[in-house]
Protein backbone atom coordinates (compact mmCIF):
# COMPACT_ATOMS: atom_id res chain seq x y z
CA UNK A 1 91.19 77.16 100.57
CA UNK A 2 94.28 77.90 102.19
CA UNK A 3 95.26 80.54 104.66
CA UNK A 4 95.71 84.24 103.18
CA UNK A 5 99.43 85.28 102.56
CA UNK A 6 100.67 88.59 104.24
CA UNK A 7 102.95 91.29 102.13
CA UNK A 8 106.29 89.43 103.68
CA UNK A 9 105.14 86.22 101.84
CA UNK A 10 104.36 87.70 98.44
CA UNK A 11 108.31 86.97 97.26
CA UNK A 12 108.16 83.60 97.79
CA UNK A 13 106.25 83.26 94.89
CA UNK A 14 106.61 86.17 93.30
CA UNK A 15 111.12 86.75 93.32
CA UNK A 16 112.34 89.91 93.13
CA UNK A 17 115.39 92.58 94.57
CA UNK A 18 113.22 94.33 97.33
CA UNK A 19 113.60 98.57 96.64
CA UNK A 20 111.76 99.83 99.82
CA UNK A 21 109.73 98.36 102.63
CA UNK A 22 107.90 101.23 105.27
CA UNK A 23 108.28 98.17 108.01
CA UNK A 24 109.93 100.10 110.42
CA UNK A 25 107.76 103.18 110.07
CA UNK A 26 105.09 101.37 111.79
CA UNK A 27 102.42 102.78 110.07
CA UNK A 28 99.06 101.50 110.83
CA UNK A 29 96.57 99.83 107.69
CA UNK A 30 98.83 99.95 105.11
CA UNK A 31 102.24 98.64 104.02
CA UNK A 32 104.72 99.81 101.78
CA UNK A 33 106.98 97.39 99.52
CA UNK A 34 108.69 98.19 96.29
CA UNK A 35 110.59 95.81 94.02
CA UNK A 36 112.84 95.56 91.02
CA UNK A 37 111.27 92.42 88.52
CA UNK A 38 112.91 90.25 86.07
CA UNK A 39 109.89 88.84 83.18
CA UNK A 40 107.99 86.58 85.24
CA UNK A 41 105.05 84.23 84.94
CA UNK A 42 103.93 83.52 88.29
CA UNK A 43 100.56 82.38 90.48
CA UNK A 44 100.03 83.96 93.71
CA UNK A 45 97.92 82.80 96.57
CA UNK A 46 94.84 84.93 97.90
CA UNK A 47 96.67 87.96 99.92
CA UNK A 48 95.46 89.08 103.32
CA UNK A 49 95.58 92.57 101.90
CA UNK A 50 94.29 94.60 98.98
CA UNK A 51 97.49 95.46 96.85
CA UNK A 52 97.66 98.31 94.73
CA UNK A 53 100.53 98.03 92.18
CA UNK A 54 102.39 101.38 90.86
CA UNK A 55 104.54 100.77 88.12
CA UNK A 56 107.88 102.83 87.83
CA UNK A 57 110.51 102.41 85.52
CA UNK A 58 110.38 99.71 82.65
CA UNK A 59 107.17 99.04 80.50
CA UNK A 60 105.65 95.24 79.35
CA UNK A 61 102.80 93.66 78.41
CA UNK A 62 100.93 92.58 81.26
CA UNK A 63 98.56 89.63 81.36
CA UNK A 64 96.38 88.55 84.69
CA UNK A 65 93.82 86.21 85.47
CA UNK A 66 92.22 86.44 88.34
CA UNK A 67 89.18 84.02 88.92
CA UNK A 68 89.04 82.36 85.57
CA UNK A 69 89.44 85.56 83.34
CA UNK A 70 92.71 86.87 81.57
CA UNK A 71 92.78 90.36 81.09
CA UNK A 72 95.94 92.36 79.07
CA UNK A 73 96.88 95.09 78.88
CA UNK A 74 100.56 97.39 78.41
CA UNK A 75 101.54 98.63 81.96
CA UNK A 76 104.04 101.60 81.79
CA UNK A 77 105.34 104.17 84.44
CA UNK A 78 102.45 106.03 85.77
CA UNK A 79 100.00 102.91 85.53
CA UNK A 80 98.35 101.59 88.35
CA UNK A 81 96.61 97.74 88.82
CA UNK A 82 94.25 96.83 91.57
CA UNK A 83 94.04 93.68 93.06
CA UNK A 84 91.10 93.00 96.08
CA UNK A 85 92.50 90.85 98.88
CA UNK A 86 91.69 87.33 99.72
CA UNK A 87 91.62 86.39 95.77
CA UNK A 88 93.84 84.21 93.55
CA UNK A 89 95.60 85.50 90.77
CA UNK A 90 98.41 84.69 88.00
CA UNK A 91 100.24 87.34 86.66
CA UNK A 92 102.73 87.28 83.71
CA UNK A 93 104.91 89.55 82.34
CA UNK A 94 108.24 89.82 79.84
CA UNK A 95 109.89 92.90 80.63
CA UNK A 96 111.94 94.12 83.38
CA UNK A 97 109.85 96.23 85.80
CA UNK A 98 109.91 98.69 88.74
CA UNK A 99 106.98 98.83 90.87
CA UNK A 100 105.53 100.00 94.15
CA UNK A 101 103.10 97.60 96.34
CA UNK A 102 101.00 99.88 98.25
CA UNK A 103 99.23 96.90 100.71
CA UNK A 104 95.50 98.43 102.57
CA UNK A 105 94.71 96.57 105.59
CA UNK A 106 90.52 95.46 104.95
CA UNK A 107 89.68 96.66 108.45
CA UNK A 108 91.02 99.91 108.04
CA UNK A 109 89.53 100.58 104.33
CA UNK A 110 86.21 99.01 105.85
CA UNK A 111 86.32 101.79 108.78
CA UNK A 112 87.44 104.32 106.10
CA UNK A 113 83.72 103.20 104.23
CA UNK A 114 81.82 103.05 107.39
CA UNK A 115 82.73 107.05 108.12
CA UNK A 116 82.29 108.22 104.63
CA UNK A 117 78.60 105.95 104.25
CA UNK A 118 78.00 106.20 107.98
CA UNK A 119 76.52 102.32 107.68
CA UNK A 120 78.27 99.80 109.04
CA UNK A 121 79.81 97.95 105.98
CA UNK A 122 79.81 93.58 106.04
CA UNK A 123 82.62 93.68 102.97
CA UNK A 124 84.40 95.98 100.24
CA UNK A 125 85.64 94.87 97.07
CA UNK A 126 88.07 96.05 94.91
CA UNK A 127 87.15 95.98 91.11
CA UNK A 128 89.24 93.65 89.02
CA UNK A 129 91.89 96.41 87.64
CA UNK A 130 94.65 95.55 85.71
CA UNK A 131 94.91 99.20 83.74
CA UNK A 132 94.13 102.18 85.56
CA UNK A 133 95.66 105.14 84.14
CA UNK A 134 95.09 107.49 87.53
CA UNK A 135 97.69 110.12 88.29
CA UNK A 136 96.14 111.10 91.55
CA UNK A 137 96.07 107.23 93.09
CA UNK A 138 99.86 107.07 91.70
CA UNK A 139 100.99 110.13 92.67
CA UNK A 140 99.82 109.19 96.48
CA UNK A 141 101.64 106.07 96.26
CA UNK A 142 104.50 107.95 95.04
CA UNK A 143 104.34 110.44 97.98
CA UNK A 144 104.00 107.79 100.44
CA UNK A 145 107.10 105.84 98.58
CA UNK A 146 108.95 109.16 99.47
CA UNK A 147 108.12 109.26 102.64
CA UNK A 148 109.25 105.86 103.20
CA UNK A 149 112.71 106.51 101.78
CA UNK A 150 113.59 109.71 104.09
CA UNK A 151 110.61 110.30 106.16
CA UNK A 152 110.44 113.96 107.09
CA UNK A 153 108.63 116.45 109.86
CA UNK A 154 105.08 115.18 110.90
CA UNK A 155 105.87 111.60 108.73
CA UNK A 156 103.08 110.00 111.16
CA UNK A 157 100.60 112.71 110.43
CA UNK A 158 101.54 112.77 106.82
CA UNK A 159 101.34 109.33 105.96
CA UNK A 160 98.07 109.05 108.05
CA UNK A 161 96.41 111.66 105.65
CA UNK A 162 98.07 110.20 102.47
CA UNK A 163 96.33 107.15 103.26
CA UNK A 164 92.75 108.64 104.19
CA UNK A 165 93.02 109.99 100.91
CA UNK A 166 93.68 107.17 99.21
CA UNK A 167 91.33 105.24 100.70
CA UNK A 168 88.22 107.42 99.73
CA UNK A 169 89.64 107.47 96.19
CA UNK A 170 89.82 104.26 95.97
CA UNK A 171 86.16 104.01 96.85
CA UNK A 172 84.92 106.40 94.86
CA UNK A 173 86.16 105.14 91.68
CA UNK A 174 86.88 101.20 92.36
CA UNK A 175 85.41 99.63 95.20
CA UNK A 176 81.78 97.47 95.69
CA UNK A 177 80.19 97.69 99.24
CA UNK A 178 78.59 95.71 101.05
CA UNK A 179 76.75 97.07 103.89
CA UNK A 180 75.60 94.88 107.45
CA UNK A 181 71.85 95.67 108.11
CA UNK A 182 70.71 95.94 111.39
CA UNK A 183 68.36 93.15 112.48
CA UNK A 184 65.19 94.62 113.13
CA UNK A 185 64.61 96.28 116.91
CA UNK A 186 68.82 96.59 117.26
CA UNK A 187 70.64 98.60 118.65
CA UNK A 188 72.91 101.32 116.97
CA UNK A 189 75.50 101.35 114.08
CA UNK A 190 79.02 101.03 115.09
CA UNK A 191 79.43 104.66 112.71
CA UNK A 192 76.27 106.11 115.02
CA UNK A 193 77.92 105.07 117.64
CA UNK A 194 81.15 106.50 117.46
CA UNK A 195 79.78 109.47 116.23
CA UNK A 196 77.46 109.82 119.14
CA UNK A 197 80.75 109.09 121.96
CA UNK A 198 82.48 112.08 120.01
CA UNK A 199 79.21 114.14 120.09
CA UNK A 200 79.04 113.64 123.65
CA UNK A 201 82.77 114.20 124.37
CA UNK A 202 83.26 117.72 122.99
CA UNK A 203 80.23 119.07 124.37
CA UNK A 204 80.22 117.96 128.13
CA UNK A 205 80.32 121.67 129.27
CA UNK A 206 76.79 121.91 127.66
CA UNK A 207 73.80 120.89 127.90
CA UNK A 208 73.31 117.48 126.08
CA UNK A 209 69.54 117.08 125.29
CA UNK A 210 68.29 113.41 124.23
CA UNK A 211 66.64 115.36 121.38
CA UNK A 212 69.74 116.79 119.96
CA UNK A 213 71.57 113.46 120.16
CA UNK A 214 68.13 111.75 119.03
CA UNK A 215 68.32 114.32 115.86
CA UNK A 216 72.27 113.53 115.19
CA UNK A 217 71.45 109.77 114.71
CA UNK A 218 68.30 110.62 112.23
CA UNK A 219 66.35 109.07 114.69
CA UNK A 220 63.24 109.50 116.70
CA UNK A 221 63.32 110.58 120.54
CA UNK A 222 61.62 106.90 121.50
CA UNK A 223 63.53 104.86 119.01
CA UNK A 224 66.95 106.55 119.66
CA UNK A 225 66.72 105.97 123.46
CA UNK A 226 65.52 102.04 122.87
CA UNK A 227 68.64 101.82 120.78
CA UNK A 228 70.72 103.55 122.54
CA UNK A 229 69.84 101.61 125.66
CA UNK A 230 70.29 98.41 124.14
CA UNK A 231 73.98 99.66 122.55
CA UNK A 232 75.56 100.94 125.68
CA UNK A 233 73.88 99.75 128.25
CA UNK A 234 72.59 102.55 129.76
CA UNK A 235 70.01 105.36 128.99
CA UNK A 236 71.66 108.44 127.54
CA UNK A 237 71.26 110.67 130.63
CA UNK A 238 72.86 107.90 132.63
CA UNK A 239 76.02 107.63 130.19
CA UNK A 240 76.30 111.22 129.99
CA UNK A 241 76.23 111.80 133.69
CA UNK A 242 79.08 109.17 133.58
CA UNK A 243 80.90 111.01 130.88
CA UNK A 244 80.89 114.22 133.06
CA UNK A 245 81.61 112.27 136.04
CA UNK A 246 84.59 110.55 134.30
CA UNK A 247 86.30 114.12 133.26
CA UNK A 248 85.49 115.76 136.71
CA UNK A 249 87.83 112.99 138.43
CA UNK A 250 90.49 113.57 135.51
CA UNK A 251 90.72 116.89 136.28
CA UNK A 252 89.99 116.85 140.00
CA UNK A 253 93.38 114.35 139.98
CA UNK A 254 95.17 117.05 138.18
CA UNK A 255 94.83 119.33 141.01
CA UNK A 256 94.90 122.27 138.91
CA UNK A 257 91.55 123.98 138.34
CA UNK A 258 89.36 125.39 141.27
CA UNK A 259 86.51 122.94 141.60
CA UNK A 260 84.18 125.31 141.03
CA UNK A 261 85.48 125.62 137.41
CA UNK A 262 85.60 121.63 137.15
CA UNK A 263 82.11 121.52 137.69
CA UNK A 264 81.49 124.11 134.77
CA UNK A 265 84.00 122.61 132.71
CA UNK A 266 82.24 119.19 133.21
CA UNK A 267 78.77 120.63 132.53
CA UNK A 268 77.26 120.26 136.23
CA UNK A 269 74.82 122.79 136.80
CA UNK A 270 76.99 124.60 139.93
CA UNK A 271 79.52 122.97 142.53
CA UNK A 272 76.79 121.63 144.69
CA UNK A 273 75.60 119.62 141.89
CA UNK A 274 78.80 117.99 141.08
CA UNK A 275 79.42 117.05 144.88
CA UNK A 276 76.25 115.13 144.91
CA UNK A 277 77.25 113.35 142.06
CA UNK A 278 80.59 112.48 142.85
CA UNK A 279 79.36 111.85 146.80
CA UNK A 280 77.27 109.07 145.16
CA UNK A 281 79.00 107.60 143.04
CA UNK A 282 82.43 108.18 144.05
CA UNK A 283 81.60 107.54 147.97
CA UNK A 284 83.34 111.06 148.61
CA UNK A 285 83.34 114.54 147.82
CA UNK A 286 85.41 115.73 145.44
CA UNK A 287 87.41 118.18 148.69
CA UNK A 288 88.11 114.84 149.81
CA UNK A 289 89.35 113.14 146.86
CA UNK A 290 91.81 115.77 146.08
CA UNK A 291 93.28 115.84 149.31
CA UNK A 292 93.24 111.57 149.53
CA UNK A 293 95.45 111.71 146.33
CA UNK A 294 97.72 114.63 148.01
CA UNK A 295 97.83 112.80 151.10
């Protein structure tokens, strides 16, 4: 089995006049590529990513085998074919086409699956499409092919939710998970876990309780705090002492805030609180540190 072929590769076995390419856009787990066909009959290599194919102008009978099936169908404007990555295929067709490759990087449509599921997820699939007659998955494609041409105000941001979108779609209606178990006794989920940093991060002017991050993870006070442990390293009122600790410097280097207000900010129960801390672990008080960085 040879080595997966990126998007840039696909024309050397599949020729055609490239249309648009969102290369330069730099946008992150997906890539954009659209091309102008002649009739081909062609065999492509296992891709590194899945490819979604939009067709545009031009309709033609459409035949595909991927694995050892054919499937056929008419494609026409509108239609869209699915294809998952790191599988073989041979397309033919006899009819001059248009079509947009919309390219999803596996790591980001994996992440996509492990925040919707909250599991961590070993693999996704894509079902073998070769007809899908889905105006919302085209019309994305078609929004992001716009974008591409003459990106506009907020293109980043734009993009970024175009492809969100298109990634739970595409899970909802075409995709097979596989989830990673945890062995038995492990730690935490990579999705508990990044929940649990963000839980942690917007609240550090509160009071964190182990209970209430013990009750965000669906998990017992005693388990949650083995797992934890074993996760990060740490037990939780030990990471979020750091956590506080962490923003207190941050804002004690900006110089701008009373320290007073740092240590409320930071969620230290008064000033004297936060000195203690930052005398012990920081081998200074925070005075001191302030006027060290001045200095």
């Amino acid at each position: 089995m040879g080595e997966a072929i990126s998007p840039e590769q696909l024309p050397r076995w599949v020729p055609g006049k490239l249309t648009l390419d969102s290369k330069s856009l730099g946008w992150r787990g997906m890539r954009l590529r659209g091309y102008r066909y002649a009739a081909l009959d062609v065999e492509v290599p296992e891709m590194s990513d899945y490819m979604i194919v939009v067709y545009g102008r031009g309709a033609t009978p459409m035949a595909r085998r991927c694995e050892a099936r054919w499937s056929r169908e008419i494609v026409a404007p509108g239609v869209v074919s699915l294809l998952t990555h790191c599988t073989r295929s041979h397309w033919r067709w006899a009819d001059p086409i248009d079509v947009t490759h919309f390219y999803l990087s596996p790591r980001h449509l994996a992440g996509v699956a492990e925040s919707v599921f909250d599991r961590d997820v070993d693999k996704v699939e894509l079902d073998d499409v070769l007809r899908a007659d889905d105006p919302v998955l085209a019309n994305m494609v078609w929004s992001l092919s716009r974008e591409a041409a003459g990106p506009g105000l907020g293109g980043q941001m734009y993009a970024e939710s175009l492809l969100n979108q298109a990634c739970v779609h595409i899970l909802r209606n075409y995709a097979n998970v596989r989830y990673r178990e945890p062995a038995a006794g492990g730690g935490l989920c990579r999705a508990q876990m990044r929940r649990l940093e963000a839980f942690v991060q917007e609240r550090l002017s509160e009071n964190i309780t182990l209970e209430a991050m013990a009750d965000m993870s669906g998990l017992s006070v005693y388990c949650f705090a083995r797992k934890f442990r074993r996760s990060f390293g740490q037990p939780p009122h030990q990471y979020v002492m750091r956590k506080r600790l962490e923003l207190a410097c941050q804002l004690v280097r900006a110089g701008r805030l009373p320290l007073k207000k740092i240590a409320y900010r930071c969620g230290f129960t008064d000033q004297s609180h936060m000195t203690r801390v930052f005398q012990r672990s920081v081998g200074c008080t925070p005075g001191r540190y302030r006027q060290e960085l001045a200095s």
